[in-house]
N, C-alpha and C. Protein backbone atom coordinates (compact mmCIF):
# COMPACT_ATOMS: atom_id res chain seq x y z
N UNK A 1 10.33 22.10 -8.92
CA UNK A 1 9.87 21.08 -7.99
C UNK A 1 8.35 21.06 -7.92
N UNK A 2 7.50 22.17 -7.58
CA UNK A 2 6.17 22.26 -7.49
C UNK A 2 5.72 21.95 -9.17
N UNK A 3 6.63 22.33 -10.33
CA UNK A 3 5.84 21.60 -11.56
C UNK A 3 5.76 20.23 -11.49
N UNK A 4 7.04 19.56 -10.46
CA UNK A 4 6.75 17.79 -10.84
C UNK A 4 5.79 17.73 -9.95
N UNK A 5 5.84 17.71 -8.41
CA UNK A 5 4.57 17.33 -8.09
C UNK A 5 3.21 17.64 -8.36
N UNK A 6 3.05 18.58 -8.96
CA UNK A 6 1.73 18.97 -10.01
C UNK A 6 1.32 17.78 -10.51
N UNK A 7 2.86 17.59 -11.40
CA UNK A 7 2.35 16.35 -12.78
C UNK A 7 2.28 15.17 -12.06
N UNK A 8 3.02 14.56 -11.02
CA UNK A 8 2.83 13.37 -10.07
C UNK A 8 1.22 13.20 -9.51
N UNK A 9 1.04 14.17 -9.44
CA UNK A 9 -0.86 14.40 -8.49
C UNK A 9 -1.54 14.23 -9.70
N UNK A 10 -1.09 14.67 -10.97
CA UNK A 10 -2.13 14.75 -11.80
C UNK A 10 -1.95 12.82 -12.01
N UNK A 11 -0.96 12.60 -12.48
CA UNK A 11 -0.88 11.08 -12.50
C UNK A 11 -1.43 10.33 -11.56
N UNK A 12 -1.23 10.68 -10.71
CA UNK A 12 -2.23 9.79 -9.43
C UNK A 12 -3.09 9.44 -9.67
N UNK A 13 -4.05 11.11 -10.22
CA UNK A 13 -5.60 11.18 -10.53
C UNK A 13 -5.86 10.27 -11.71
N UNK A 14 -5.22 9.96 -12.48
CA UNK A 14 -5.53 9.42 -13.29
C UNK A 14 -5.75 7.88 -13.25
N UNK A 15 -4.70 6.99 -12.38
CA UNK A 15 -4.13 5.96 -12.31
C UNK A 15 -5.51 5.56 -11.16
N UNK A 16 -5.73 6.57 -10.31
CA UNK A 16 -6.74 6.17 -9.07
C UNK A 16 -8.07 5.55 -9.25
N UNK A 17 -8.81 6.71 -11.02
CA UNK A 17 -10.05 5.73 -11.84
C UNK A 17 -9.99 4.96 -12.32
N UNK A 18 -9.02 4.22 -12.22
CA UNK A 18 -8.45 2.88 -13.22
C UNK A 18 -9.19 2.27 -12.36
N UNK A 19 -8.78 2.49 -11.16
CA UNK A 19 -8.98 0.97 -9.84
C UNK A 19 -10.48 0.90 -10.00
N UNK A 20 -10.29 -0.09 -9.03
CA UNK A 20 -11.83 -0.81 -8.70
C UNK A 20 -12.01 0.13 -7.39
N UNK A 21 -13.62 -0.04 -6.76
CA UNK A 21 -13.87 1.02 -6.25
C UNK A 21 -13.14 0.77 -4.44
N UNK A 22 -13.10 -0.58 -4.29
CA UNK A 22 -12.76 -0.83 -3.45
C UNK A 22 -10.99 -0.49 -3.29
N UNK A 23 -10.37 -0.47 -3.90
CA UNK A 23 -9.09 -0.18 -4.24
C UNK A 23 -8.75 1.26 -3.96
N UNK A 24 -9.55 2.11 -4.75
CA UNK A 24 -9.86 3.49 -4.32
C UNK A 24 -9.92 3.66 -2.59
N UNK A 25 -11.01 2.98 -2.04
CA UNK A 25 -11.00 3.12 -0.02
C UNK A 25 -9.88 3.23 0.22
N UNK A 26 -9.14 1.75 -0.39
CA UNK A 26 -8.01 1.48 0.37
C UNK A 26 -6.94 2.22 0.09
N UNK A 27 -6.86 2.99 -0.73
CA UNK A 27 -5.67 3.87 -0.89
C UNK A 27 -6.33 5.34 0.04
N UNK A 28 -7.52 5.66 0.15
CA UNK A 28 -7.58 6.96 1.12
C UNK A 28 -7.73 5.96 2.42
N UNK A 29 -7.60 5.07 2.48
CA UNK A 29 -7.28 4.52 3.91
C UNK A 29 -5.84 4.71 4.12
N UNK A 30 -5.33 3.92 3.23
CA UNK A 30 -3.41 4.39 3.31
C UNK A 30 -3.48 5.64 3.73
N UNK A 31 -3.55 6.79 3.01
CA UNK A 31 -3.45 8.30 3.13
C UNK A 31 -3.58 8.80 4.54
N UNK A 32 -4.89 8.34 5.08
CA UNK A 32 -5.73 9.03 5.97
C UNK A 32 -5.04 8.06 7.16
N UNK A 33 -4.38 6.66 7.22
CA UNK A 33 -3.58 6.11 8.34
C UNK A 33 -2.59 6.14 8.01
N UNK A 34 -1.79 6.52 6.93
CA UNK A 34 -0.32 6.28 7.11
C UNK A 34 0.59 6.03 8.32
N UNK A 35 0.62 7.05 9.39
CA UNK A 35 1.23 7.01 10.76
C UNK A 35 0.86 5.66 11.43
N UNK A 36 -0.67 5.26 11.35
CA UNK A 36 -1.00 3.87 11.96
C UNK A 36 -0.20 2.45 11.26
N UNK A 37 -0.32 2.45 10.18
CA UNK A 37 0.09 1.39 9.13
C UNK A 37 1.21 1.48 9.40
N UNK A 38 2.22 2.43 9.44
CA UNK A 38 3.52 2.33 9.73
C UNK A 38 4.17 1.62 10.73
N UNK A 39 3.35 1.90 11.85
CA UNK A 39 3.40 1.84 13.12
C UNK A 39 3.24 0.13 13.28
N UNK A 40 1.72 -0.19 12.53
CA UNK A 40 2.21 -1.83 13.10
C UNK A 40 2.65 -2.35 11.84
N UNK A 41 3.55 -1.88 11.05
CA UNK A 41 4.39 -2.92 10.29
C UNK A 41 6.02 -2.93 10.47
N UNK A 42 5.87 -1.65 11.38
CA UNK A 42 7.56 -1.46 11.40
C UNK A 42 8.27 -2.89 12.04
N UNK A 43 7.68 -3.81 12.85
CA UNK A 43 8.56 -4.92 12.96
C UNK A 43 8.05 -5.78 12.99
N UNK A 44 7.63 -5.98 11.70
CA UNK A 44 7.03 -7.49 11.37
C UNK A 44 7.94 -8.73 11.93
N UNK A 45 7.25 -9.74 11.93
CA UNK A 45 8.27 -11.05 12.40
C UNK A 45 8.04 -11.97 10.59
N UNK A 46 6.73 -11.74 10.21
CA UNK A 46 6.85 -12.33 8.69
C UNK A 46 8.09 -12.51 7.51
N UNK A 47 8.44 -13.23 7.50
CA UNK A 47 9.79 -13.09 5.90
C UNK A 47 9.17 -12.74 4.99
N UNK A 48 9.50 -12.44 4.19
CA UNK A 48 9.44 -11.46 3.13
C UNK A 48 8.99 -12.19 2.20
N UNK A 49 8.86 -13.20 2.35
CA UNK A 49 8.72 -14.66 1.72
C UNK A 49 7.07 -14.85 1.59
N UNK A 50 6.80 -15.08 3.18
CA UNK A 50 5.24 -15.35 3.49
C UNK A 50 4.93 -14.14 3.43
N UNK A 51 5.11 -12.48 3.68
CA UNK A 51 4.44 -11.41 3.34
C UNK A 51 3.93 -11.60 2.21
N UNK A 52 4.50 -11.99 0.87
CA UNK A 52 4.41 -11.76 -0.38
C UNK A 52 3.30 -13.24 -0.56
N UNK A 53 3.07 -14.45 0.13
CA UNK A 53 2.16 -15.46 -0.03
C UNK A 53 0.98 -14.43 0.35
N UNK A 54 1.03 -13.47 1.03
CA UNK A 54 -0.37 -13.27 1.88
C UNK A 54 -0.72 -11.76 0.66
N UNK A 55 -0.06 -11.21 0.44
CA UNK A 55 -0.24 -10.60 -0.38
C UNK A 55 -0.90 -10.67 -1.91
N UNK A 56 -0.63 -11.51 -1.85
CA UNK A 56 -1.24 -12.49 -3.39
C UNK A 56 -2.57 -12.80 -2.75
N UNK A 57 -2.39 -13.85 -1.78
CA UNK A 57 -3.63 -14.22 -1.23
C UNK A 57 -5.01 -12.51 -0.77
N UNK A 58 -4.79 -11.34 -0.49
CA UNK A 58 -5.24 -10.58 -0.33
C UNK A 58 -5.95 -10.05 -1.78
N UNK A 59 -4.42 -10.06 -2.98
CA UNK A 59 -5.62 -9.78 -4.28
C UNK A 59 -6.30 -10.55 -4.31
N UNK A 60 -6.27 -11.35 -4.56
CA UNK A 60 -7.41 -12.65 -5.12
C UNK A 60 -8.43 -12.52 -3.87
N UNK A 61 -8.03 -11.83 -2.93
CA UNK A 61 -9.69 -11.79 -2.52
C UNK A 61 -10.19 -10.36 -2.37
N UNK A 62 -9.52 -9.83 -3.32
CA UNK A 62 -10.03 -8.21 -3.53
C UNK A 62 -10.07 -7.69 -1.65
N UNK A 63 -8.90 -7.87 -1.27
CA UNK A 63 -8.94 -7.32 0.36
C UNK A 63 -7.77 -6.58 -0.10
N UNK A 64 -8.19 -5.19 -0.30
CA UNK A 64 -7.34 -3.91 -1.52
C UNK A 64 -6.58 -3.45 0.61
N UNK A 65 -7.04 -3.13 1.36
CA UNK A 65 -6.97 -2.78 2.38
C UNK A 65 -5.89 -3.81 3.09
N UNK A 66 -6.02 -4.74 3.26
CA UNK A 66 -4.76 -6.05 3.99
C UNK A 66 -3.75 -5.93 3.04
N UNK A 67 -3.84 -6.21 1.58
CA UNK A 67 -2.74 -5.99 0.77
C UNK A 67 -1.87 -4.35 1.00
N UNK A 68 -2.55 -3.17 0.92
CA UNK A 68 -2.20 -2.26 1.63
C UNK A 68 -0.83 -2.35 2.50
N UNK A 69 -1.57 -3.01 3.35
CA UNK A 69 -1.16 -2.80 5.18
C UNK A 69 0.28 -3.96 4.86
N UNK A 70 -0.27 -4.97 3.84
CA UNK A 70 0.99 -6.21 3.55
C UNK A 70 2.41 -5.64 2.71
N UNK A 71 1.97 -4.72 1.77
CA UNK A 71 3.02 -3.61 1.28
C UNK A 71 3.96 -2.82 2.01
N UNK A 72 2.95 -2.11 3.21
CA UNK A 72 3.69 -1.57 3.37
C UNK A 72 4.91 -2.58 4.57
N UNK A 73 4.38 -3.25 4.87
CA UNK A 73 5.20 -4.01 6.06
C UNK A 73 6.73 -4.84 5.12
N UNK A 74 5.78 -4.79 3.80
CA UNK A 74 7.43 -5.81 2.66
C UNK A 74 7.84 -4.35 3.08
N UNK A 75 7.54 -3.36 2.61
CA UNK A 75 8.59 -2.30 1.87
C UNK A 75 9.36 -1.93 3.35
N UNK A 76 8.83 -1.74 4.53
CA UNK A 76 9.34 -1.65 5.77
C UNK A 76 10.45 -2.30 5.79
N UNK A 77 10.38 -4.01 6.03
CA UNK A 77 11.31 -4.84 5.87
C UNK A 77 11.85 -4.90 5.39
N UNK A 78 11.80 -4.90 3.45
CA UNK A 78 13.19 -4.95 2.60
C UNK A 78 13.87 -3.52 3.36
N UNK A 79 13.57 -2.45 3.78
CA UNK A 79 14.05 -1.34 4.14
C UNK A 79 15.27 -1.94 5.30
N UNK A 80 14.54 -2.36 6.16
CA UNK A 80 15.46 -2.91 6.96
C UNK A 80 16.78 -3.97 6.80
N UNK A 81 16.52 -4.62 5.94
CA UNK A 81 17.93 -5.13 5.65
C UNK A 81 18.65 -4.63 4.60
């Protein structure tokens, strides 16, 4: 078990210099709020529908941080049904 997550972290590291730098924040923003992000996506009123319009709309404006927060609220939701 501790060899896969080794190799999972090492993959991370790798996949993390790919990004753009802003992309990078937003994933130690994820990290460092997880408990918050959770918290206001657990009951979205959005469909899964318009999450995913705003999500698109967030890459295209390199807002690495709203797309974030828009992920996790789909993955919340598909969870829920």
């Amino acid at each position: 078990m501790s060899k896969n997550l080794d190799n999972s972290t090492i993959e991370i590291e790798k996949e993390l210099k790919n990004l753009p730098c802003k992309a990078i924040d937003a994933v130690y923003f994820m990290i460092e709020n997880f408990n918050l992000i959770e918290e206001m996506c657990r009951d979205t009123t959005f469909s899964c529908a318009e999450i995913q319009k705003r999500i698109e709309a967030a890459k295209e404006n390199e807002d690495y941080i709203l797309m974030i927060i828009l992920c996790a609220a789909k993955v919340l939701k598909n969870a829920e049904e």
